[in-house]
N, C-alpha and C. Protein backbone atom coordinates (compact mmCIF):
# COMPACT_ATOMS: atom_id res chain seq x y z
N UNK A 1 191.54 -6.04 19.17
CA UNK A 1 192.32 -7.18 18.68
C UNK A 1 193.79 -6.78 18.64
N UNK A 2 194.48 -7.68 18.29
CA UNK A 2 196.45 -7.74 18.47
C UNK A 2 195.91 -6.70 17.45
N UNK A 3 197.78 -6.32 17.32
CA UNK A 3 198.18 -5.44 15.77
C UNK A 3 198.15 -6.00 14.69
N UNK A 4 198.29 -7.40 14.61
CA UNK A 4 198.07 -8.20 13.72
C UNK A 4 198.04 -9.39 13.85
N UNK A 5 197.44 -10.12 12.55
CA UNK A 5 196.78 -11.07 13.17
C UNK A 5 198.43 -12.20 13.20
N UNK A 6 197.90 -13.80 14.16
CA UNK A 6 198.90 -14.42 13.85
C UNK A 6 199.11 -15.46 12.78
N UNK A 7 199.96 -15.84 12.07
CA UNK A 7 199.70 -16.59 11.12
C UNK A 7 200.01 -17.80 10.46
N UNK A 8 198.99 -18.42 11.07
CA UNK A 8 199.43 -20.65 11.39
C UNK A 8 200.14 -21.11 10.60
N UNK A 9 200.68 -22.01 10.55
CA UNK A 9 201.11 -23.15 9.51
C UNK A 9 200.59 -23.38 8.71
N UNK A 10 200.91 -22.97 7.49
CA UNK A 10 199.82 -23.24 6.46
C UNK A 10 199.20 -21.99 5.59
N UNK A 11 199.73 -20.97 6.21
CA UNK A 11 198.95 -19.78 6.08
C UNK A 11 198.38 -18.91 6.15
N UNK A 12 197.34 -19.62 7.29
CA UNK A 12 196.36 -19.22 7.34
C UNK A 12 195.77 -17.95 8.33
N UNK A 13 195.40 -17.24 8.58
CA UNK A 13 195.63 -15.61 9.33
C UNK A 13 194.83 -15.91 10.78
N UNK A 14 194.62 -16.07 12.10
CA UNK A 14 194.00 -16.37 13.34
C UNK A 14 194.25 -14.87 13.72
N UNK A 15 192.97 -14.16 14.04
CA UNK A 15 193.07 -13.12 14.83
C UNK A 15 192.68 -12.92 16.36
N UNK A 16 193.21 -12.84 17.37
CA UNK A 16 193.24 -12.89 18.34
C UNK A 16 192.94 -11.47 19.44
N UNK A 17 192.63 -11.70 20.44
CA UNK A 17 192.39 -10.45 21.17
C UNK A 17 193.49 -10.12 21.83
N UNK A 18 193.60 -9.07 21.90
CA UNK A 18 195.24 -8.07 22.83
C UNK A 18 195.13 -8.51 23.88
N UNK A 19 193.96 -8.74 24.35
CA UNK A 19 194.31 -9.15 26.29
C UNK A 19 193.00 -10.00 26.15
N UNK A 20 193.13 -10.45 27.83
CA UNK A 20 192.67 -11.52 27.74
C UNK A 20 190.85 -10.65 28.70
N UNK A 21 189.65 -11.55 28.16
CA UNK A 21 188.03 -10.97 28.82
C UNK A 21 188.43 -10.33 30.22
N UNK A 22 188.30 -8.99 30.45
CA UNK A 22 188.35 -8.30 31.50
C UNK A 22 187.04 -8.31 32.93
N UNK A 23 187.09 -8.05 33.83
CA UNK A 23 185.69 -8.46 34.77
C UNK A 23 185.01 -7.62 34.33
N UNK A 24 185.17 -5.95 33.57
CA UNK A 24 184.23 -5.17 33.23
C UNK A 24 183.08 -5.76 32.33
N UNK A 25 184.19 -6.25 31.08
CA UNK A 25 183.21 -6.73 29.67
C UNK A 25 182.31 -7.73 30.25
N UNK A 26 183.41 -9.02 30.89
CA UNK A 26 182.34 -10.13 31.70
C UNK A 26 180.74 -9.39 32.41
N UNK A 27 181.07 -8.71 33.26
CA UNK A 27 180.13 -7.92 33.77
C UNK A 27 178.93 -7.72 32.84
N UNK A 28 178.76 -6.88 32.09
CA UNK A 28 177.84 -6.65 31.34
C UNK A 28 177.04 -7.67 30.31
N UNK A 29 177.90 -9.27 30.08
CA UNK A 29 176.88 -9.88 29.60
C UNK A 29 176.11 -10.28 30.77
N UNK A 30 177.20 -10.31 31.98
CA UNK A 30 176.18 -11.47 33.63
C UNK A 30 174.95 -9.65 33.25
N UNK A 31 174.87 -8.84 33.09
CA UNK A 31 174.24 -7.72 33.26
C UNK A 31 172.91 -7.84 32.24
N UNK A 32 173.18 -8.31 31.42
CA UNK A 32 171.75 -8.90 30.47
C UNK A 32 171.55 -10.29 30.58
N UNK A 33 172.00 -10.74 31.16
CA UNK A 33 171.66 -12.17 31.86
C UNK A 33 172.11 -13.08 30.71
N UNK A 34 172.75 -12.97 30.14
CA UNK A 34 173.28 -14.30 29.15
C UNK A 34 174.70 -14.74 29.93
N UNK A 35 175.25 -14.16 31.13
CA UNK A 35 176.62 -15.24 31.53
C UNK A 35 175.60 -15.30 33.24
N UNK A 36 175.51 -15.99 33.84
CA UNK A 36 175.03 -16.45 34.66
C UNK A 36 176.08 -16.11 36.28
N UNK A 37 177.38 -15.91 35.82
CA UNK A 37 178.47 -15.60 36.95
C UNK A 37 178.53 -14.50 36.81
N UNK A 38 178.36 -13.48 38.01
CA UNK A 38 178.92 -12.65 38.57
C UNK A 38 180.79 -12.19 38.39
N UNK A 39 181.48 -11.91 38.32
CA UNK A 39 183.17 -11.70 38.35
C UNK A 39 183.02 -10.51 39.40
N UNK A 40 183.70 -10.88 40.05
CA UNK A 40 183.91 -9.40 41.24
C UNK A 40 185.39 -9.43 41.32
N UNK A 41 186.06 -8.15 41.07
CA UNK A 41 187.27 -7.82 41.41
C UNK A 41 187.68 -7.47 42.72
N UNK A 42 189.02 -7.36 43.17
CA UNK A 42 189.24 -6.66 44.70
C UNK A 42 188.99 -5.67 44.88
N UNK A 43 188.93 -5.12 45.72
CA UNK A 43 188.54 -3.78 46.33
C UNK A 43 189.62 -2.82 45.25
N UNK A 44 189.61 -1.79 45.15
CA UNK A 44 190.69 -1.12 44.55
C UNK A 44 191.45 -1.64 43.54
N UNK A 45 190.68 -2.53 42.56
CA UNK A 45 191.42 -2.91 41.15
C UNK A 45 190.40 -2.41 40.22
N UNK A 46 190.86 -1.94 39.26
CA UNK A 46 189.97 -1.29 38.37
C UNK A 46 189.53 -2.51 37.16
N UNK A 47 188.09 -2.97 37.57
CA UNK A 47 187.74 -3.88 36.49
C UNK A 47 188.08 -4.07 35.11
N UNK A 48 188.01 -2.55 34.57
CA UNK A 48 188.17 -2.76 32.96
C UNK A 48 189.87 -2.80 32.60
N UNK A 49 190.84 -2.90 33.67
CA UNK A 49 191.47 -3.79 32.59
C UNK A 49 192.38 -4.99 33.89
N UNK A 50 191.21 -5.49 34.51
CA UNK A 50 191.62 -6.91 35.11
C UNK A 50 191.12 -7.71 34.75
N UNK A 51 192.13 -9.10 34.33
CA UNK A 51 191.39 -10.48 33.71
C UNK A 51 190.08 -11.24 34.34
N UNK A 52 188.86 -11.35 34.01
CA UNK A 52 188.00 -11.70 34.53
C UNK A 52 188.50 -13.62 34.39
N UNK A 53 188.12 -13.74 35.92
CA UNK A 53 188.79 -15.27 36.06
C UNK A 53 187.94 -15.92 37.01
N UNK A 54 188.52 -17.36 37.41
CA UNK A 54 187.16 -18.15 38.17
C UNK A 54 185.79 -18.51 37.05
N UNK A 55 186.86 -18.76 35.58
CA UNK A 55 185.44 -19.08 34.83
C UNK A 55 185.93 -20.68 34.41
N UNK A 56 184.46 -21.20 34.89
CA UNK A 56 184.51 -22.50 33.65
C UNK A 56 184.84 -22.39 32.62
N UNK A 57 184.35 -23.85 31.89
CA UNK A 57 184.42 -23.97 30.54
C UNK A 57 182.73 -23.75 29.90
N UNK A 58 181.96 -24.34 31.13
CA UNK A 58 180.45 -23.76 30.62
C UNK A 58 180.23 -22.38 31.03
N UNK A 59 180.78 -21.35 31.77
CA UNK A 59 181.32 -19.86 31.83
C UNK A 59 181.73 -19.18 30.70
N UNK A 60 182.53 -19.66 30.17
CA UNK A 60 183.54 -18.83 28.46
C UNK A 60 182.20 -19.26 27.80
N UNK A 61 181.56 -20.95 27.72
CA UNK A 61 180.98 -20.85 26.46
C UNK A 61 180.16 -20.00 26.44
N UNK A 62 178.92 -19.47 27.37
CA UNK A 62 178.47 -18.55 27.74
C UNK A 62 178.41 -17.41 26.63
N UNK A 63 179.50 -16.65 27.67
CA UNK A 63 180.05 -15.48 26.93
C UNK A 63 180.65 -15.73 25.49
N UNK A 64 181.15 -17.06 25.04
CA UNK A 64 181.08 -16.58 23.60
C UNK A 64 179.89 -16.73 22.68
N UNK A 65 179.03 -17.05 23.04
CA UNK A 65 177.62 -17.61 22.62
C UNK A 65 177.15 -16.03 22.46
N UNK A 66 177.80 -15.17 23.76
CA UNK A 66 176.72 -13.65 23.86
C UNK A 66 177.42 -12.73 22.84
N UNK A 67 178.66 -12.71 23.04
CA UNK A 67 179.56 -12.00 22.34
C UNK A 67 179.19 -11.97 21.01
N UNK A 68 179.57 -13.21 20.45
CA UNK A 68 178.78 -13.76 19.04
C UNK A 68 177.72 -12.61 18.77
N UNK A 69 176.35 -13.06 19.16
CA UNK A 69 175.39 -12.91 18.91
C UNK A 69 174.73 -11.46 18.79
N UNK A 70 175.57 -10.53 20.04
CA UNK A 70 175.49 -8.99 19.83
C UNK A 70 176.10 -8.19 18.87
N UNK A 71 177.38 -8.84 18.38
CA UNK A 71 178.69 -8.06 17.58
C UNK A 71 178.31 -8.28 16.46
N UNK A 72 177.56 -9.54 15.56
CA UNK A 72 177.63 -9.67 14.48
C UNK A 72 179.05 -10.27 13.99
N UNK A 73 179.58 -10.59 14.98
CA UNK A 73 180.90 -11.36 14.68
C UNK A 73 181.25 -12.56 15.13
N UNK A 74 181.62 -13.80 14.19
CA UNK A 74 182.04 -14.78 15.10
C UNK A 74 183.22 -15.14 15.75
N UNK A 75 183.48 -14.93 17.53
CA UNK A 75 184.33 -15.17 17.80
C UNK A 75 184.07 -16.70 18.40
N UNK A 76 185.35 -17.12 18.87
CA UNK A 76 185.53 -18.27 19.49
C UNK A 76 186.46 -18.93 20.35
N UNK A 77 186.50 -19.70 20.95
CA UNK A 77 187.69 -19.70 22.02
C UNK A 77 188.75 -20.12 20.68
N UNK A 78 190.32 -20.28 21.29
CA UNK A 78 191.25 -20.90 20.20
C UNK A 78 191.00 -22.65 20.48
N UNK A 79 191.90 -23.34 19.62
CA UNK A 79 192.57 -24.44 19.86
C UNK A 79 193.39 -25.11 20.35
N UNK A 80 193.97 -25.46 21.13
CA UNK A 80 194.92 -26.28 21.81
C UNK A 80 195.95 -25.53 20.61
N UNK A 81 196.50 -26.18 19.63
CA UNK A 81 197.63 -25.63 18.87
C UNK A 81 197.65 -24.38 18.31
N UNK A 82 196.47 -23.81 18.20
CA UNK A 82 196.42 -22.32 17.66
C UNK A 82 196.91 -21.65 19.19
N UNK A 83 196.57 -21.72 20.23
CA UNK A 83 197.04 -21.24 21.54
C UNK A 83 198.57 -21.70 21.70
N UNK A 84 199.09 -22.73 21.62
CA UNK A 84 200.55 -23.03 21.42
C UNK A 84 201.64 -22.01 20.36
N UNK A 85 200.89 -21.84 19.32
CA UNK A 85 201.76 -21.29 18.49
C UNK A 85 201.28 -19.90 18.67
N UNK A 86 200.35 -19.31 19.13
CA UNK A 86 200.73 -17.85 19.35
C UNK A 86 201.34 -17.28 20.44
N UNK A 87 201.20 -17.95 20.91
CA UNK A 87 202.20 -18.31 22.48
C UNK A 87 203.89 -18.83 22.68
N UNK A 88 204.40 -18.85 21.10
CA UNK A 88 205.37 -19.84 21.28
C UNK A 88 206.57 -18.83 21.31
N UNK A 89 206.86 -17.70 21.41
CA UNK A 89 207.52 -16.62 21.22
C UNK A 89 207.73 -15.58 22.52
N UNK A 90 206.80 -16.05 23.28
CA UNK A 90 206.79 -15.73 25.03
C UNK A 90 206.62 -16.70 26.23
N UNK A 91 206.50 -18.57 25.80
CA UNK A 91 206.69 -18.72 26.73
C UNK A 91 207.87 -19.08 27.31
N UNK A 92 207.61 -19.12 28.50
CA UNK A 92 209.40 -19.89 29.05
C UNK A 92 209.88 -20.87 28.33
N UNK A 93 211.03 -21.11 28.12
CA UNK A 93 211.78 -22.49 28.09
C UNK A 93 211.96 -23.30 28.47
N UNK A 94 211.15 -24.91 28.19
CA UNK A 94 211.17 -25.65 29.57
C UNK A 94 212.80 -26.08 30.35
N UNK A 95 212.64 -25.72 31.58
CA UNK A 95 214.17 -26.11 32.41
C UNK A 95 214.32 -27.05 32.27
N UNK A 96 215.95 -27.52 32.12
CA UNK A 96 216.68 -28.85 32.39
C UNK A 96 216.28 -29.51 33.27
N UNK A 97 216.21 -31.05 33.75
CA UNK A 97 216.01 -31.31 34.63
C UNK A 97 217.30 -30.94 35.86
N UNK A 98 216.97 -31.15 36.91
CA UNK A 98 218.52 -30.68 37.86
C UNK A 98 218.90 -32.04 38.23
N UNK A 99 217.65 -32.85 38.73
CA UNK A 99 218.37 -34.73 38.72
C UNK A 99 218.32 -35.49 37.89
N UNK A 100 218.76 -36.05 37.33
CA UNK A 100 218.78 -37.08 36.11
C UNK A 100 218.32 -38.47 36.55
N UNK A 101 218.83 -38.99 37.71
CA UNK A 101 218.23 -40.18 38.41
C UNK A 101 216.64 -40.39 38.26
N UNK A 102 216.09 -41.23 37.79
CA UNK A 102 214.56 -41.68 38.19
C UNK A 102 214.05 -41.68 39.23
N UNK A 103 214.96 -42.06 40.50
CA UNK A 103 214.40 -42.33 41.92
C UNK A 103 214.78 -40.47 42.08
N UNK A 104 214.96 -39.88 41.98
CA UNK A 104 214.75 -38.55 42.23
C UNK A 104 214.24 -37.46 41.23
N UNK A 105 213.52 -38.24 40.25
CA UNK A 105 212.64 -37.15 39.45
C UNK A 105 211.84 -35.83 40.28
N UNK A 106 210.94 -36.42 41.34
CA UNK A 106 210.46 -35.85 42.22
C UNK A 106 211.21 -34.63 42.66
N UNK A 107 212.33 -34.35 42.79
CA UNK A 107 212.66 -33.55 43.51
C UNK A 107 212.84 -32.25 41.98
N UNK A 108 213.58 -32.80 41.12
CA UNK A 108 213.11 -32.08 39.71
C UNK A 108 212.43 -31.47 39.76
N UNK A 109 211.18 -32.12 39.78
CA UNK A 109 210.37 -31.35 39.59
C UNK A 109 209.72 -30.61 40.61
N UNK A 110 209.71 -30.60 41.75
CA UNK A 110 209.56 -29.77 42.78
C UNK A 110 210.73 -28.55 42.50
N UNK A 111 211.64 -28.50 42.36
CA UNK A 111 212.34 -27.42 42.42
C UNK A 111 212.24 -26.78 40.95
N UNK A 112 211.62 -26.98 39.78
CA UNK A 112 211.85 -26.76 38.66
C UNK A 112 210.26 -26.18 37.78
N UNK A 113 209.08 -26.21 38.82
CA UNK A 113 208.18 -26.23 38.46
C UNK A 113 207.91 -25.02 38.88
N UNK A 114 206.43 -24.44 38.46
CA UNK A 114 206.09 -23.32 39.33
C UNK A 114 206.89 -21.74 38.89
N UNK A 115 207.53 -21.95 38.00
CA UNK A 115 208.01 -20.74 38.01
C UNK A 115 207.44 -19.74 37.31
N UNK A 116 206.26 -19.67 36.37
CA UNK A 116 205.19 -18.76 35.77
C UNK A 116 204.43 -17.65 37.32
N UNK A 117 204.42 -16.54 36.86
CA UNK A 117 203.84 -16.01 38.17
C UNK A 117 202.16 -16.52 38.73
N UNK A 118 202.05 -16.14 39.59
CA UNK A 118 200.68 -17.24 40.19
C UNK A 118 199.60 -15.72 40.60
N UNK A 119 200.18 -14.48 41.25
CA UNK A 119 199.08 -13.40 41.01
C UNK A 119 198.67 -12.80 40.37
N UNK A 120 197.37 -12.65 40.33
CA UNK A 120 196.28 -11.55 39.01
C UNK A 120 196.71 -10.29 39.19
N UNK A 121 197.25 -10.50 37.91
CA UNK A 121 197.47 -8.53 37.57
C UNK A 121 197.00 -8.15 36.37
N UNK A 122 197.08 -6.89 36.48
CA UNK A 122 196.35 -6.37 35.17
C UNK A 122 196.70 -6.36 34.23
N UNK A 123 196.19 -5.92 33.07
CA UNK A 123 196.66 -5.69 32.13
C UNK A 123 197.94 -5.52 31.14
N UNK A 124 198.19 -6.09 30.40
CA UNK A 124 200.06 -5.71 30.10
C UNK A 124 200.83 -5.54 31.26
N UNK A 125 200.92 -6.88 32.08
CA UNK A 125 201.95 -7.17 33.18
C UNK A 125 202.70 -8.06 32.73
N UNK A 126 202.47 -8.72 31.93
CA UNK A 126 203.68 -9.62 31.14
C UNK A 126 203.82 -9.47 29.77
N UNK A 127 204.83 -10.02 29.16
CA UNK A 127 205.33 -9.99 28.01
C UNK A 127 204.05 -9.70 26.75
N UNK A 128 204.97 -9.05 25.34
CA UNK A 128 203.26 -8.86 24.60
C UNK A 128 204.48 -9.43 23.52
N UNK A 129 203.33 -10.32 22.68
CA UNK A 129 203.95 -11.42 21.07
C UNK A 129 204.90 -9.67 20.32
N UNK A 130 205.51 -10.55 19.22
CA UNK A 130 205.56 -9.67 17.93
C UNK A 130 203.79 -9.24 17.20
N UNK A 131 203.19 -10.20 17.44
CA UNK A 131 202.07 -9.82 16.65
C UNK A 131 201.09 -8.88 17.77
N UNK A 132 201.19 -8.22 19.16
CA UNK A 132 200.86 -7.57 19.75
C UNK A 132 199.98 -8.16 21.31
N UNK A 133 199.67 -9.74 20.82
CA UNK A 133 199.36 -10.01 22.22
C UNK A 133 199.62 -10.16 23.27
N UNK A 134 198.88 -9.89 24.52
CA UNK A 134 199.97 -9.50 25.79
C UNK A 134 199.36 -10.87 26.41
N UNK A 135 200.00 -10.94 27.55
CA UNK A 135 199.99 -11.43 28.84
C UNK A 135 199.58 -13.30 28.63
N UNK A 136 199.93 -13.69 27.23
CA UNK A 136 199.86 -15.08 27.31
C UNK A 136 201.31 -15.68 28.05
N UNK A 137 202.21 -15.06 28.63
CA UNK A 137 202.70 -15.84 29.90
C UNK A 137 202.87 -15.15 31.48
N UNK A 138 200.94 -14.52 31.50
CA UNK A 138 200.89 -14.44 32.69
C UNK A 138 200.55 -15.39 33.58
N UNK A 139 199.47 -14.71 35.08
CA UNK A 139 199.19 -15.85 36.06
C UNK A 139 197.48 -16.77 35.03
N UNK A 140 197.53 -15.98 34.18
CA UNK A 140 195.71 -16.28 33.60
C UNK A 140 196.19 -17.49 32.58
N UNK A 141 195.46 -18.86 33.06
CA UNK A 141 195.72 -19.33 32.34
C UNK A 141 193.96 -19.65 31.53
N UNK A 142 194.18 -20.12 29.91
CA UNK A 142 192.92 -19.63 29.02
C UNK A 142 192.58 -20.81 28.48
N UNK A 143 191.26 -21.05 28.65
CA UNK A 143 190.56 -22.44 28.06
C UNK A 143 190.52 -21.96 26.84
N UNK A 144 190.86 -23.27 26.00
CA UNK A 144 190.82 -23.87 24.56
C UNK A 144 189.23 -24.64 24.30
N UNK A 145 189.17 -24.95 22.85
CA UNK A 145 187.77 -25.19 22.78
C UNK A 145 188.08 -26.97 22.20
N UNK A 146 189.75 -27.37 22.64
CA UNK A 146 189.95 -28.76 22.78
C UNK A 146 189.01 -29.50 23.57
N UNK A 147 188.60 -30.77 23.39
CA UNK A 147 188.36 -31.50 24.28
C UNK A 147 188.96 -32.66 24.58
N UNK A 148 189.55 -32.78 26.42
CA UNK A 148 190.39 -33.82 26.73
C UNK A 148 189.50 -35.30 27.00
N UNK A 149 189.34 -35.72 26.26
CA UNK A 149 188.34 -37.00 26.78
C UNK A 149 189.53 -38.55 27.04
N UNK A 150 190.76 -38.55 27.03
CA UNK A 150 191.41 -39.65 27.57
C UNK A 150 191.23 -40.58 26.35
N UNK A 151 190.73 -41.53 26.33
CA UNK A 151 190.74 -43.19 25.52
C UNK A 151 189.45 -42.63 24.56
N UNK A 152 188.64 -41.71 25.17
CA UNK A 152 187.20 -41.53 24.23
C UNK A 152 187.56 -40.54 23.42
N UNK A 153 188.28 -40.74 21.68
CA UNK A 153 188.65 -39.90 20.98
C UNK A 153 187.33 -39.83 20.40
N UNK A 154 186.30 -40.47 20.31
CA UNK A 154 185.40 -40.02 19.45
C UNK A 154 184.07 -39.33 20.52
N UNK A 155 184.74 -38.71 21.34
CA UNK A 155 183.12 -38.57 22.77
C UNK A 155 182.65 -36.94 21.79
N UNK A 156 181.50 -36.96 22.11
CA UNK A 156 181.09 -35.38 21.32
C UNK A 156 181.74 -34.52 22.46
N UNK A 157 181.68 -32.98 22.06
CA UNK A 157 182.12 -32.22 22.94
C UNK A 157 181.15 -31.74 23.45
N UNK A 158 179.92 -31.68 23.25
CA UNK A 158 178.74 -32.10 24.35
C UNK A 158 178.95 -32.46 25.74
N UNK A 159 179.46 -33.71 25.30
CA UNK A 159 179.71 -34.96 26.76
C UNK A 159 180.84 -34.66 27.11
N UNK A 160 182.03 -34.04 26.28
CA UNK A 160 183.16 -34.16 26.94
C UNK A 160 183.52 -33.51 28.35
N UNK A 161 184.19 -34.33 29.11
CA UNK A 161 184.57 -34.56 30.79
C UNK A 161 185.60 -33.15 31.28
N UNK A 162 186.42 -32.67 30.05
CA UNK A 162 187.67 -32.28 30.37
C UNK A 162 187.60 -31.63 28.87
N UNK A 163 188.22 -30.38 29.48
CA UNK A 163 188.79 -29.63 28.13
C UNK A 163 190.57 -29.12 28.53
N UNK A 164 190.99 -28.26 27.16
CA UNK A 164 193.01 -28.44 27.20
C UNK A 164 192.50 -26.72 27.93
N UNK A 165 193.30 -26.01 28.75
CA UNK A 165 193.44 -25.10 29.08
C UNK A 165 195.19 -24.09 28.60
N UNK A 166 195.83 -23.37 28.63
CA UNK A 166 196.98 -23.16 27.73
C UNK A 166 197.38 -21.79 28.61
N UNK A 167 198.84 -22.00 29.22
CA UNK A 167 199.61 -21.41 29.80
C UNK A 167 200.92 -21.90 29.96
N UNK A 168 201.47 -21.83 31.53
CA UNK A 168 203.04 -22.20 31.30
C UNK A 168 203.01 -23.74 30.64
N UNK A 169 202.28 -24.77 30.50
CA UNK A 169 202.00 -25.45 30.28
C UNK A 169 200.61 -25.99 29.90
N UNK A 170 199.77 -27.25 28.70
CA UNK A 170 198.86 -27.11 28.14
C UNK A 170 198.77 -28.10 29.80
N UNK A 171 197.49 -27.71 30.10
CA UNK A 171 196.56 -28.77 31.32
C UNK A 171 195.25 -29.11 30.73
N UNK A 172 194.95 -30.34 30.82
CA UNK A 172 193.56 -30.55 31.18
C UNK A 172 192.69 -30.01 32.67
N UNK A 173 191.28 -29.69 31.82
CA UNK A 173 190.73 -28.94 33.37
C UNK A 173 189.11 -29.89 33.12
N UNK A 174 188.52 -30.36 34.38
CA UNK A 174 187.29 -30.36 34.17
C UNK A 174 186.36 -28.80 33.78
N UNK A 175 185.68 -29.83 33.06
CA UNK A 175 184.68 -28.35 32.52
C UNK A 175 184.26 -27.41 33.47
N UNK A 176 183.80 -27.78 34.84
CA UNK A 176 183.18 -27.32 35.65
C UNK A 176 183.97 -26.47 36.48
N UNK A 177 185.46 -26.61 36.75
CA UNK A 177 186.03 -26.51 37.42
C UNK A 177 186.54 -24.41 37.02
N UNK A 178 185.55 -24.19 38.14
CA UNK A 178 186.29 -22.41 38.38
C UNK A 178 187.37 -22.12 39.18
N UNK A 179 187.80 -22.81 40.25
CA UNK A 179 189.07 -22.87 40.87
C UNK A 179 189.83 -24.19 40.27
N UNK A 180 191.04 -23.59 40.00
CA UNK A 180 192.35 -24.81 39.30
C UNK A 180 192.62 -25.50 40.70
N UNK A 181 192.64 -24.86 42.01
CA UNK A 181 193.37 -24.98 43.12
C UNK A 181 192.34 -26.72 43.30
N UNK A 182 191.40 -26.74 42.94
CA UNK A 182 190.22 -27.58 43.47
C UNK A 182 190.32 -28.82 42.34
N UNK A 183 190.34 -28.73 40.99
CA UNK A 183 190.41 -29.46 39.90
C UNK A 183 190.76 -30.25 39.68
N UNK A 184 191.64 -31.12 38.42
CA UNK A 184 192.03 -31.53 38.11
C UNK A 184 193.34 -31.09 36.49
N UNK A 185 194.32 -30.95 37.18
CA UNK A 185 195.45 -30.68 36.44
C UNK A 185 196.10 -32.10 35.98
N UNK A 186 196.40 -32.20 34.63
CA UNK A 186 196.75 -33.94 33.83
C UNK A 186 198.18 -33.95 34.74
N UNK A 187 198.95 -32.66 34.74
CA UNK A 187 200.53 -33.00 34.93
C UNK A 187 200.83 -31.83 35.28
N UNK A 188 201.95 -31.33 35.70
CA UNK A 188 202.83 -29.91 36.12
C UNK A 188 201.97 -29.33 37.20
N UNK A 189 202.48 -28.09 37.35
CA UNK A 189 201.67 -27.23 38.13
C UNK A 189 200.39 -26.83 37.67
N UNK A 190 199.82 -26.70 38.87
CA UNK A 190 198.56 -26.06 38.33
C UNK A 190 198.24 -25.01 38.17
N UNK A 191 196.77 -24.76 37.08
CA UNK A 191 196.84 -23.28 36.50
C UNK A 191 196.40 -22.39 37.98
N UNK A 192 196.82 -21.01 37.88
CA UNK A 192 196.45 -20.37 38.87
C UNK A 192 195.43 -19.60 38.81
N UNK A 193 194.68 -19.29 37.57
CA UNK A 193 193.85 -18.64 37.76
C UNK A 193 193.30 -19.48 35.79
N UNK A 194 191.78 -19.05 36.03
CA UNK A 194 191.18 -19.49 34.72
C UNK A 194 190.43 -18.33 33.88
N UNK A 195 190.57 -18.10 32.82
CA UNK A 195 190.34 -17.46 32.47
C UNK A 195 189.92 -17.53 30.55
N UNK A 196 190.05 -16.36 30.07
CA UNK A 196 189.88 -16.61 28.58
C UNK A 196 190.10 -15.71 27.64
N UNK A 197 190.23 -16.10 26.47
CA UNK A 197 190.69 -14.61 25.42
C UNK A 197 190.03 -15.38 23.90
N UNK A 198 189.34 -14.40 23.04
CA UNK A 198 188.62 -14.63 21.89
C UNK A 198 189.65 -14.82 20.94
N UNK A 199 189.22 -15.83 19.74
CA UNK A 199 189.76 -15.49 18.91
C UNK A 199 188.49 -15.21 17.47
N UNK A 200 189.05 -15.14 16.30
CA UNK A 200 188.15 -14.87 14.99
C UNK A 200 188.67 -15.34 13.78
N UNK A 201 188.38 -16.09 12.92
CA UNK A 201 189.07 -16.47 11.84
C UNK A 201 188.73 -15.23 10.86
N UNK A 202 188.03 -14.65 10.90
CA UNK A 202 187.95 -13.19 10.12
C UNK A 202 188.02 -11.35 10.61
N UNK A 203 188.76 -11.21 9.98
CA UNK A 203 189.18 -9.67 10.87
C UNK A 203 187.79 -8.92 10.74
N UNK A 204 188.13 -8.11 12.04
CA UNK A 204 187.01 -6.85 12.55
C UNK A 204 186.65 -6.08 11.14
């Protein structure tokens, strides 16, 4: 876990993991058969400390269902705003627009987007919080345990269509969706890689 935990509005203490599920750890639940995906790294990247990615949202739940259940601890994905605010201290600043015109928003945002890096790297390749977490503004972007259901505020999260995912920007992702490239992104660029990181409302 971080060096310490972070601590919401309100008070309240969210402890979070230093980096984000590696393909090693992934590995070993697909290895007792409670995550069903495989994660294979490149040739010459050392699994245990590359972000295991290409996961759903029925992928993470998976693994936090296994995680849970072996550790004696409950972890869980974050929240849409618990992921915002531990995040709010490394991510970029959103850019000015460069056209102000309406009939040229488009170009705005083509030249203004995209600037979060887009390749998987390892471990502490980007920035780490005051409170010790790294790489929440890398290429990994990390499902939330939000659900985006549009007009259906009351749909269970059972049924729900779409969950918030949280990087250079919050996206909606279909649940299903292991490539972002293939998906559905609400707005901005899309995430480049999917991935995930635990959190715990009670320390180790």
């Amino acid at each position: 876990m971080a060096d310490r935990p972070v601590i919401m509005p309100g008070g309240r203490a969210l402890y979070v993991q230093r980096y984000e599920v590696t393909v090693a750890a992934w590995n070993v639940c697909h290895a007792e058969g409670r995550c069903a995906l495989e994660v294979r790294s490149r040739p010459g990247v050392d699994p245990a400390v590359t972000p295991a990615t290409g996961l759903s949202y029925v992928d993470v739940s998976e693994y936090v269902d296994w995680i849970t259940s072996t550790g004696g601890h409950a972890f869980r994905l974050p929240t849409a705003s618990e992921w915002s605010h531990m995040a709010r201290s490394v991510l970029p600043d959103t850019p000015d627009p460069i056209f102000t015109d309406p009939a040229l928003r488009w170009a705005s945002g083509y030249l203004t987007e995209g600037l979060a890096p887009r390749g998987l790297e390892r471990q502490r390749s980007f920035s780490v919080s005051p409170e010790g977490i790294a790489d929440l503004d890398g290429s990994v972007w990390e499902w939330t345990q939000d659900c985006y259901a549009g007009a259906s505020v009351d749909l269970a999260v059972a049924r729900c269509p779409a969950f918030l995912v949280g990087g250079e920007h919050v996206a909606a992702m279909f649940y299903l969706v292991r490539d972002p490239a293939r998906g559905g992104c609400a707005v901005g660029t899309p995430p480049a890689h999917l991935g995930m990181r635990l959190v715990s409302d009670d320390p180790l």
